[in-house]
N, C-alpha and C. Protein backbone atom coordinates (compact mmCIF):
# COMPACT_ATOMS: atom_id res chain seq x y z
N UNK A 1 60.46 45.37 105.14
CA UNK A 1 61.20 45.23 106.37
C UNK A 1 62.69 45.32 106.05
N UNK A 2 63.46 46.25 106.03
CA UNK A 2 64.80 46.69 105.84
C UNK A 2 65.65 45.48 106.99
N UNK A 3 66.75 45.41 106.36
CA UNK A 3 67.58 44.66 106.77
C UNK A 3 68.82 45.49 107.67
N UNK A 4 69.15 44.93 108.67
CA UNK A 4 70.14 45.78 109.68
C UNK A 4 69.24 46.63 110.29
N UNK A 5 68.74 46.23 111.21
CA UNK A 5 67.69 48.00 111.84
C UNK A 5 67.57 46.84 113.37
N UNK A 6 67.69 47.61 114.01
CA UNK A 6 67.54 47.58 115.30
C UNK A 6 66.12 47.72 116.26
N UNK A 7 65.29 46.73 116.23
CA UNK A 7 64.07 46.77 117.23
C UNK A 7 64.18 45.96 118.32
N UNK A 8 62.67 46.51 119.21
CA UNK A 8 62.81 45.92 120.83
C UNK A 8 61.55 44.52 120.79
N UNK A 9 61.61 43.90 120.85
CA UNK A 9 60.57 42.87 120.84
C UNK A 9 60.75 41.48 121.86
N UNK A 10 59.58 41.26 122.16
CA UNK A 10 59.28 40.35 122.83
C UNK A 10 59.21 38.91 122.50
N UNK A 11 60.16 37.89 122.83
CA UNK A 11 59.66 36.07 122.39
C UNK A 11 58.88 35.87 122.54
N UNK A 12 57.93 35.40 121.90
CA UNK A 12 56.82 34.40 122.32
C UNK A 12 57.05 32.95 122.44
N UNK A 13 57.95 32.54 121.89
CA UNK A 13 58.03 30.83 122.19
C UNK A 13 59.51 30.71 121.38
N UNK A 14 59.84 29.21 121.69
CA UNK A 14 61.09 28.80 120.96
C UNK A 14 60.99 27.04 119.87
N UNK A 15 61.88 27.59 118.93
CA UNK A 15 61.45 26.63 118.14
C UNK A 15 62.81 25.43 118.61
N UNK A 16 62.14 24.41 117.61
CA UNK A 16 63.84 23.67 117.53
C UNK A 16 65.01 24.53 116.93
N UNK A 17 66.31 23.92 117.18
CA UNK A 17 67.56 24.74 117.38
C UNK A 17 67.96 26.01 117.97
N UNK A 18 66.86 25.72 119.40
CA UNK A 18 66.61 26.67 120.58
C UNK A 18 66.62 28.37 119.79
N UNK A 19 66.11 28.48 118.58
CA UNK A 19 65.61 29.83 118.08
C UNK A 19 64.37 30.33 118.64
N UNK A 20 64.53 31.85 119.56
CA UNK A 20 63.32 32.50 119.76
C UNK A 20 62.79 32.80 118.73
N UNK A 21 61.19 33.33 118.50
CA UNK A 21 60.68 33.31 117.61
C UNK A 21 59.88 34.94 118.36
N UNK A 22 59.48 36.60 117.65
CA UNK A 22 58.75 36.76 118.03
C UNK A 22 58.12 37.62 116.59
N UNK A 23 57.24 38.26 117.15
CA UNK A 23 56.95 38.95 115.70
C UNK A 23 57.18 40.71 115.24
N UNK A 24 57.30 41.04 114.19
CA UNK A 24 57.99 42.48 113.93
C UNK A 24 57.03 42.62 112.47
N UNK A 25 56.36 43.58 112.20
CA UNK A 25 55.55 43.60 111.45
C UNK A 25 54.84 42.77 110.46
N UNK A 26 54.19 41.94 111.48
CA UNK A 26 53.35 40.75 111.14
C UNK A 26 53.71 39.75 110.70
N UNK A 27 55.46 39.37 110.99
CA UNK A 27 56.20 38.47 110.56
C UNK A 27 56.76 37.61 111.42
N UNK A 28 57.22 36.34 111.30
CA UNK A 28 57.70 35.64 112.36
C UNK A 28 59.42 35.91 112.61
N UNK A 29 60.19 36.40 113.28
CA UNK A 29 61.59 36.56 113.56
C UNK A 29 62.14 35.73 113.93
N UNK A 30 62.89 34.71 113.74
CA UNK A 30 64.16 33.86 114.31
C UNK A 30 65.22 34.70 115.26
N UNK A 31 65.35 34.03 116.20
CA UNK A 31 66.63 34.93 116.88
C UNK A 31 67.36 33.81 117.70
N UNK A 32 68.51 33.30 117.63
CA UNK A 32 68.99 32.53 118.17
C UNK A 32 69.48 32.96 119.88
N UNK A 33 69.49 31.81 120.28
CA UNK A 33 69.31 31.56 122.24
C UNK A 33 68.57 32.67 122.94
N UNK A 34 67.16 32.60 122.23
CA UNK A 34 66.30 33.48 123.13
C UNK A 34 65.28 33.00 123.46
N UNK A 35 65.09 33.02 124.87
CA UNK A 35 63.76 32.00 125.23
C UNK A 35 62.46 32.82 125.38
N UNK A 36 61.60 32.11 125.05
CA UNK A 36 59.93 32.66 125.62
C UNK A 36 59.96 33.13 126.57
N UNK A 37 59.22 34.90 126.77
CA UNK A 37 59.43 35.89 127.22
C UNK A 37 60.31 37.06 127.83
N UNK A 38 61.54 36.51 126.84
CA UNK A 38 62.26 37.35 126.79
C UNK A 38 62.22 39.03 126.32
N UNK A 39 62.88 40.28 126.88
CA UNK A 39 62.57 41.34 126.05
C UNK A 39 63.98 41.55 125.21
N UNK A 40 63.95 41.67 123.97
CA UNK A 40 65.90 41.66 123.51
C UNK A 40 65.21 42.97 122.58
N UNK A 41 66.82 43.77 122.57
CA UNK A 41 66.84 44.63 121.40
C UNK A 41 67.40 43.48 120.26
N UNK A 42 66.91 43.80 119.02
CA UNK A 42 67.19 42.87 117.95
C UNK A 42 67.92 43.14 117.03
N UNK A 43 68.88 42.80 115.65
CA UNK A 43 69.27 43.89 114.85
C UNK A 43 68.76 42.72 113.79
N UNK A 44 68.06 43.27 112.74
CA UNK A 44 67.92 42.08 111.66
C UNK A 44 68.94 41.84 110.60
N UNK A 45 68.71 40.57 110.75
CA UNK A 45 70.32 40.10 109.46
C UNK A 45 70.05 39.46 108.25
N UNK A 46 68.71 39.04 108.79
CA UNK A 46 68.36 38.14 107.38
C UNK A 46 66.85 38.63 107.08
N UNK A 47 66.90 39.07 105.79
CA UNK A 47 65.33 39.51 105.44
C UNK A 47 65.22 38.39 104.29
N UNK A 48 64.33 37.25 104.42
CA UNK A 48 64.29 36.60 103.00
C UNK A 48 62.55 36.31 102.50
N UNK A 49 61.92 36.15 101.43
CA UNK A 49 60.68 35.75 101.15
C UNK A 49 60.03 34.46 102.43
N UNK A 50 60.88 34.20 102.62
CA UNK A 50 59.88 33.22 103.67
C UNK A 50 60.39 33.17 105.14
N UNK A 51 61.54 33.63 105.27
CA UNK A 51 62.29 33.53 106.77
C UNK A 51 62.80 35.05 106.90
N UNK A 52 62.24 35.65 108.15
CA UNK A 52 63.39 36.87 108.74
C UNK A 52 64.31 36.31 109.80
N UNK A 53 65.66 36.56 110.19
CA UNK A 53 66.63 35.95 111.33
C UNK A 53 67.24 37.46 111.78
N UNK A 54 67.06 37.29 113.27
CA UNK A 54 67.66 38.54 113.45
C UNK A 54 68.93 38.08 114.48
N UNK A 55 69.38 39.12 114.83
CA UNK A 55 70.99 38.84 116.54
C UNK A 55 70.57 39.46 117.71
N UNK A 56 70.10 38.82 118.70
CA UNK A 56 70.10 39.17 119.72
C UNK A 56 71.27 40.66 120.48
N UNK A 57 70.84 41.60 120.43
CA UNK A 57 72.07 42.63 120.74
C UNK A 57 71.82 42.80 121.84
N UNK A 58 70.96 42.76 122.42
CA UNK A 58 71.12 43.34 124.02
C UNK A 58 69.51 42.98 124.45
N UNK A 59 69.73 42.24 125.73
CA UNK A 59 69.14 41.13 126.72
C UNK A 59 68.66 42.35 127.53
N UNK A 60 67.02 42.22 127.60
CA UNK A 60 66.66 43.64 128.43
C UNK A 60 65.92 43.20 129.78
N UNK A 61 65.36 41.66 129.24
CA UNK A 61 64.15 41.26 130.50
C UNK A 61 64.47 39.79 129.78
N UNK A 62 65.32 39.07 130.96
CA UNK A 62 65.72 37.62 130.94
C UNK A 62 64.47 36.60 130.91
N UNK A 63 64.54 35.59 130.71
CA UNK A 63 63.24 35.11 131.42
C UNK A 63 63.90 33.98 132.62
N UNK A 64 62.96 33.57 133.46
CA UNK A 64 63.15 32.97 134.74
C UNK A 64 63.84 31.46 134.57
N UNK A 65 63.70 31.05 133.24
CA UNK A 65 64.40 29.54 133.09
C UNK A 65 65.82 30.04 132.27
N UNK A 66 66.35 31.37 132.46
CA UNK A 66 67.62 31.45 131.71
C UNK A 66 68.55 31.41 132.78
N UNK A 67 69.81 30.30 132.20
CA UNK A 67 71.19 30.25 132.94
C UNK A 67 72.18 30.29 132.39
N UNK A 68 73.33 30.44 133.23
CA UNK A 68 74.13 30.90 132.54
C UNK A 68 75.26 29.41 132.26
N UNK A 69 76.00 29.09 130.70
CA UNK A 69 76.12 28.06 130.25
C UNK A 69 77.32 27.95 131.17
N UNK A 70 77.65 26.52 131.42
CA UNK A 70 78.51 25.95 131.41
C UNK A 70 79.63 25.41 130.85
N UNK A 71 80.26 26.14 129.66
CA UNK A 71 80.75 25.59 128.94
C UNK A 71 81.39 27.27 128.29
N UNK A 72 82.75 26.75 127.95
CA UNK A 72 83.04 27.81 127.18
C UNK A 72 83.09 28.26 125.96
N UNK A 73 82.54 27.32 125.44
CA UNK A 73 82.39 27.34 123.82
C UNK A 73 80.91 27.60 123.64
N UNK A 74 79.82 27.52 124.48
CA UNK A 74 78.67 27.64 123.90
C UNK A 74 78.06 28.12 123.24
N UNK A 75 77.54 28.61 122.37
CA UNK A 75 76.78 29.55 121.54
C UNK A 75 77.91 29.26 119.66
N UNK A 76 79.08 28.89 120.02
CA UNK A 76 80.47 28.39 119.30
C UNK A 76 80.32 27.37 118.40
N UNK A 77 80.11 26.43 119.55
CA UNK A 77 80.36 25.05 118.55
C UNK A 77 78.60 24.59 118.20
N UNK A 78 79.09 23.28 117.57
CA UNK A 78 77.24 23.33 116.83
C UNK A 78 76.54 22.17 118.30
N UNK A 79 77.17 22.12 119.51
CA UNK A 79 76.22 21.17 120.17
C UNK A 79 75.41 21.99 121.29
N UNK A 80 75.08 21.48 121.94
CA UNK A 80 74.57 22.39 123.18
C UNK A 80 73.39 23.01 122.70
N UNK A 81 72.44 22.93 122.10
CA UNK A 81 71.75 24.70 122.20
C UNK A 81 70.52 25.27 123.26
N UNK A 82 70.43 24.07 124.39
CA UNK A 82 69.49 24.18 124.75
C UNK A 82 70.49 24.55 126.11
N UNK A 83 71.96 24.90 126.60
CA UNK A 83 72.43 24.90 127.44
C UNK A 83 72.21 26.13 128.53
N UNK A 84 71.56 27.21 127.71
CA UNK A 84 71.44 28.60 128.68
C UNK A 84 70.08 28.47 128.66
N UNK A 85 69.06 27.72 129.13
CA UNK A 85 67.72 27.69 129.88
C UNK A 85 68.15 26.25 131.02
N UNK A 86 67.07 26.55 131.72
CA UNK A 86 67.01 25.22 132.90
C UNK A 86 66.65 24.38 132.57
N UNK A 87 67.25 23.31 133.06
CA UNK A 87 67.12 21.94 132.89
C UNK A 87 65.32 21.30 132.64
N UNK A 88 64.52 22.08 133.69
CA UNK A 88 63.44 21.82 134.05
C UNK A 88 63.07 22.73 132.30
N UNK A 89 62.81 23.77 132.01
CA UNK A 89 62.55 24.42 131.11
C UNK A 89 62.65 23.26 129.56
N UNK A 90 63.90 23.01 129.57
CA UNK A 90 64.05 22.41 128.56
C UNK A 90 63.89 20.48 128.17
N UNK A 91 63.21 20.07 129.17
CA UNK A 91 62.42 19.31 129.29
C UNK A 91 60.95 19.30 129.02
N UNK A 92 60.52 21.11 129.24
CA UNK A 92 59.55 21.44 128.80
C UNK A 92 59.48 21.42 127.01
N UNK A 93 60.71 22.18 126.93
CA UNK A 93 60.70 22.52 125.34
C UNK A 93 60.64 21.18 124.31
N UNK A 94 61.43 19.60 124.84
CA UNK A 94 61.06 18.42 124.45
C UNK A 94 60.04 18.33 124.48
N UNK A 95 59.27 18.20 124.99
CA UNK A 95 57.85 17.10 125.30
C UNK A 95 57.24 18.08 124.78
N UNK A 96 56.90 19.50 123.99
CA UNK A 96 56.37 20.17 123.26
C UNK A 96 56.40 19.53 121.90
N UNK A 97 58.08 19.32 121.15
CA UNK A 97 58.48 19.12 120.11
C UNK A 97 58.41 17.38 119.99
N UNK A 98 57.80 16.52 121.14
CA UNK A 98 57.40 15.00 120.80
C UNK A 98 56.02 15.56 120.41
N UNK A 99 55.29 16.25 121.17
CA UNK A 99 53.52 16.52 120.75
C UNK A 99 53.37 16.95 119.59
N UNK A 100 54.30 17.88 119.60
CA UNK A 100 54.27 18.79 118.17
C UNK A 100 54.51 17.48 116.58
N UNK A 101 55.55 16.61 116.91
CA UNK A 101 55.77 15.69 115.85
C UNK A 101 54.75 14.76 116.03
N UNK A 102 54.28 14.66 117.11
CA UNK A 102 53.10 13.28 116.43
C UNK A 102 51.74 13.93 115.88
N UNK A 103 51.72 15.50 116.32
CA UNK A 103 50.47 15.66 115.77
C UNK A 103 50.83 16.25 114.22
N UNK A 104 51.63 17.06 113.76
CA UNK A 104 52.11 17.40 112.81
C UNK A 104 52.88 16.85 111.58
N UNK A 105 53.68 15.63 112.33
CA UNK A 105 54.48 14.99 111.31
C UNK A 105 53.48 13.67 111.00
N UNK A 106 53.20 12.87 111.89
CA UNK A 106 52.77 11.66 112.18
C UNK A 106 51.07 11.49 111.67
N UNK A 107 50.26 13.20 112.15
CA UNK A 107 48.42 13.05 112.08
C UNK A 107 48.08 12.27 113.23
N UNK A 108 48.69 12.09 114.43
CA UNK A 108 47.90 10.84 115.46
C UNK A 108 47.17 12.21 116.24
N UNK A 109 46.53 11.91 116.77
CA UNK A 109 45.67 12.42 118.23
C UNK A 109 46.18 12.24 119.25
N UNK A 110 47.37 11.71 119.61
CA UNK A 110 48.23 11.44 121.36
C UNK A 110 49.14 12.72 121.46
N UNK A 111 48.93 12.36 122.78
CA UNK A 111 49.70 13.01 123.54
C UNK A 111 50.54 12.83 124.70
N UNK A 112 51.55 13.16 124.50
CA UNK A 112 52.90 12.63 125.68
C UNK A 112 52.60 13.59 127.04
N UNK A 113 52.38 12.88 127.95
CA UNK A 113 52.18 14.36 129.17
C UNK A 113 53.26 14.25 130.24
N UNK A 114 54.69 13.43 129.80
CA UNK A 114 56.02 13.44 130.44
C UNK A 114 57.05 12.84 130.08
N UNK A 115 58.12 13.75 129.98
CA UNK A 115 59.35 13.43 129.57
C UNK A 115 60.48 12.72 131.07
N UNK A 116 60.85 11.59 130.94
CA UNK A 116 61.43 11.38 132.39
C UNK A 116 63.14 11.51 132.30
N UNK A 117 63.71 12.92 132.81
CA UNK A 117 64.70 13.81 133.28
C UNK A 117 65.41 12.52 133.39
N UNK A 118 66.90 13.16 132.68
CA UNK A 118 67.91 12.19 133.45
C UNK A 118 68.70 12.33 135.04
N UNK A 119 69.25 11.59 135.31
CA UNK A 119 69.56 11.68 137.08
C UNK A 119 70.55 12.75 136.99
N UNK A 120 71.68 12.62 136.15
CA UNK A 120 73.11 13.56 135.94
C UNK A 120 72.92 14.12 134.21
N UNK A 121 72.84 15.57 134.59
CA UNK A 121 72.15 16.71 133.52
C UNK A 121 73.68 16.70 132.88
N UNK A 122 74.81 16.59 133.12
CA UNK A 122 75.88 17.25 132.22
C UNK A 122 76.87 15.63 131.78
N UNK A 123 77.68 15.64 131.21
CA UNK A 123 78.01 14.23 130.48
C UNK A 123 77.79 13.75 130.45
N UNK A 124 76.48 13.17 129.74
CA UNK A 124 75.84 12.16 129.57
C UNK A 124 75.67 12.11 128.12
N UNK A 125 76.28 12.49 127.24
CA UNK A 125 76.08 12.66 125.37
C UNK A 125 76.47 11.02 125.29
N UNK A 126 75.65 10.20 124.26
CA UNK A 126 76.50 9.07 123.78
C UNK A 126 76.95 8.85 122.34
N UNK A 127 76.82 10.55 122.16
CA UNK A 127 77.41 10.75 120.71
C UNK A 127 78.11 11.73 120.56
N UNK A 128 79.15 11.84 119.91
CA UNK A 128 80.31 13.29 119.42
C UNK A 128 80.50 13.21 117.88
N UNK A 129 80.59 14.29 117.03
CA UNK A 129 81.50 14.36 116.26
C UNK A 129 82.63 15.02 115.99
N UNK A 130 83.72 14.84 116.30
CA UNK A 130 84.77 16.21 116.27
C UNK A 130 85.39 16.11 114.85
N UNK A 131 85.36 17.35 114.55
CA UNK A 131 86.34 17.89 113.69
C UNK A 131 87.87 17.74 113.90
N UNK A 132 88.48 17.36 113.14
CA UNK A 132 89.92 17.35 112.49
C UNK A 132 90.46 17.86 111.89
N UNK A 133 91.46 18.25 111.74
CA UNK A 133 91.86 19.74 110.82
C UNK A 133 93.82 19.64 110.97
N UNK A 134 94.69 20.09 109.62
CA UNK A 134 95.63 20.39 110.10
C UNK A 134 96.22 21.30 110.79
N UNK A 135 96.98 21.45 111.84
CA UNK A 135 97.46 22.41 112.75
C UNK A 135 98.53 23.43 111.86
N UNK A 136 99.11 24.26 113.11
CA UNK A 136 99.91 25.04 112.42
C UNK A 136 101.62 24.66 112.35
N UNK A 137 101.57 23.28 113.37
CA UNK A 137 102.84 22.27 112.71
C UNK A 137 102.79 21.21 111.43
N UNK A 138 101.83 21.37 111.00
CA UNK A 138 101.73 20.77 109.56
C UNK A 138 100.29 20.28 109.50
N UNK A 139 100.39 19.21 108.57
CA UNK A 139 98.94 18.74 107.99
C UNK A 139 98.88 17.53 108.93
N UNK A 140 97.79 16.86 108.91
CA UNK A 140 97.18 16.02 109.35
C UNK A 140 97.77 14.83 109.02
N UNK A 141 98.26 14.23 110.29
CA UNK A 141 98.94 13.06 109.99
C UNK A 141 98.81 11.77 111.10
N UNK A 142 98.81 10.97 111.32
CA UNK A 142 98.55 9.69 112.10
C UNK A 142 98.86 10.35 113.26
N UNK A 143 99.83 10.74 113.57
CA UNK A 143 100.31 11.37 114.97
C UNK A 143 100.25 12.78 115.68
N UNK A 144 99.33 13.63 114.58
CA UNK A 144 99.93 14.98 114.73
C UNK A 144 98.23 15.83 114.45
N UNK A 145 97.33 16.19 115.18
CA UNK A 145 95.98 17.20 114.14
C UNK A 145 95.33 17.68 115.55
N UNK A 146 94.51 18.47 114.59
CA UNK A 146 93.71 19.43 115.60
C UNK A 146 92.41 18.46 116.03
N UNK A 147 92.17 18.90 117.02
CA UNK A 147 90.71 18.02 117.52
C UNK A 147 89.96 18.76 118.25
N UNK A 148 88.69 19.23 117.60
CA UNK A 148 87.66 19.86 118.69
C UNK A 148 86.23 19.95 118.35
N UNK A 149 85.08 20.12 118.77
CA UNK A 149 83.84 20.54 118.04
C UNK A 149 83.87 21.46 117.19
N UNK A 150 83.42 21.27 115.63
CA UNK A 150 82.91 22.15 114.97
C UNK A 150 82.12 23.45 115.74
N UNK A 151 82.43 24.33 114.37
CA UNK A 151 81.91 25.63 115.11
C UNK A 151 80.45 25.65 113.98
N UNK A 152 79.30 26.05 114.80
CA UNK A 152 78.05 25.79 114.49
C UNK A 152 77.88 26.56 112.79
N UNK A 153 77.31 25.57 112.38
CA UNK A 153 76.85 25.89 110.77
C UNK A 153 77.88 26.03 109.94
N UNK A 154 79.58 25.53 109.83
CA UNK A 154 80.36 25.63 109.21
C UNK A 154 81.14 24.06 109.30
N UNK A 155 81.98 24.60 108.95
CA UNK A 155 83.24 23.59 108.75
C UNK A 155 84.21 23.92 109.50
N UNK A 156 84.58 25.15 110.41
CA UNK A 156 85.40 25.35 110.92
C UNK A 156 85.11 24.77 112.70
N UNK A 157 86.23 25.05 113.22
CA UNK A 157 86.91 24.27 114.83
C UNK A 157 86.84 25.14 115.68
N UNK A 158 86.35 25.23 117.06
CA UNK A 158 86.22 25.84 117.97
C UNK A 158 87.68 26.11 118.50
N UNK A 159 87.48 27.55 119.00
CA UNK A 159 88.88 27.97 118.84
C UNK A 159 89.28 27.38 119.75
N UNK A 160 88.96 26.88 120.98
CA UNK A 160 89.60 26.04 122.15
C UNK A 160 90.18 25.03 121.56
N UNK A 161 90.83 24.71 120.42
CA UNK A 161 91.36 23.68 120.23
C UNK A 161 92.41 22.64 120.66
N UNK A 162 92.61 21.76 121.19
CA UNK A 162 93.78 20.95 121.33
C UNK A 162 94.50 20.41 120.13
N UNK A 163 95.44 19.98 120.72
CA UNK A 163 95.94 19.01 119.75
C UNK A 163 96.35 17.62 120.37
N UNK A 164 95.80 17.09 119.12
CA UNK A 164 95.72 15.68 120.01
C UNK A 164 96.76 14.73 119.22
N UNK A 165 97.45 14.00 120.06
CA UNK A 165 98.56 13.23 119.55
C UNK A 165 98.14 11.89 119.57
N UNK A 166 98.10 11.17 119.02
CA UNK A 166 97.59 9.79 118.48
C UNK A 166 99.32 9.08 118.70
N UNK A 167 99.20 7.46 119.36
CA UNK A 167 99.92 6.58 119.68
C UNK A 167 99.59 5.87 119.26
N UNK A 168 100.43 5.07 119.04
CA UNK A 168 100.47 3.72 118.46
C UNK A 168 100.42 2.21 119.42
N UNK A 169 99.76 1.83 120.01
CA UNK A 169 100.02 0.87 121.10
C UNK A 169 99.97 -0.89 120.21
N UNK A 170 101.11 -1.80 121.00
CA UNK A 170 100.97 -3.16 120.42
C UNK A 170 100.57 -3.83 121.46
């Protein structure tokens, strides 16, 4: 399976870290933010002994729980990944990945048959980590740095960055 080549294939399902998954000569494909039954042209990027990962290049047949994100960093920084399917959808995709861990990680025989939705779908995180970084007025100092979400799978800052000024209050 040559690396860089361009095919048309169909998702069959999505794993955790909202990766479509479909298959290309009898292999399983990773493709990041592609949901089950999607049609995407693909380009492959990663050929390895146990994992292929390909890039979504072009979106041919959406599927019915895809939306469009809210956020301008999405696909950017490392949070969000479940943000371009529906709410309802990805409630689905939980309560797959609780069944999936108790039968797989755990060996039990149960099964969860509902996940209960929160009332307000958007700020509701009760966790962040932001990145810090020195700006291009100097280094990082009590009063003076960059502040924003990491950009996914690195060390680097979403380019929307602010800068955030830190006070001193008595």
């Amino acid at each position: 399976m040559p690396k860089i080549r361009s095919i048309l294939s169909s998702l069959r399902a999505i794993i955790p870290r909202a990766l479509g998954v479909c298959r290309v000569g009898g292999r399983a494909v990773f493709v990041p933010r592609a949901l089950a039954g999607e049609t995407w042209e693909i380009k492959l990027v990663k050929v390895g002994s146990s994992a292929v990962y390909g890039r979504g290049e072009k979106l041919l047949v959406p599927s019915p729980a895809r939306t469009a994100p809210d956020c301008p960093v999405f696909g950017k920084c490392g949070g969000c990944d479940l943000w371009h399917m529906s709410y309802e959808e990805e409630l689905g995709f939980k309560l797959s990945r609780v069944n999936d861990a108790f039968r797989h990680i755990g060996g039990l025989d149960f099964q969860v048959t509902e996940i209960v939705g929160a009332d307000n779908t958007t700020g509701y995180r009760n966790k962040a980590i932001y990145a810090v970084a020195a700006n291009a007025l100097g280094p990082v100092t009590p009063r003076r740095a960059l502040s924003n979400f990491s950009i996914a799978s690195s060390w680097g800052i979403t380019p929307r960055y602010s800068v955030v000024q830190f006070s001193r209050t008595t």
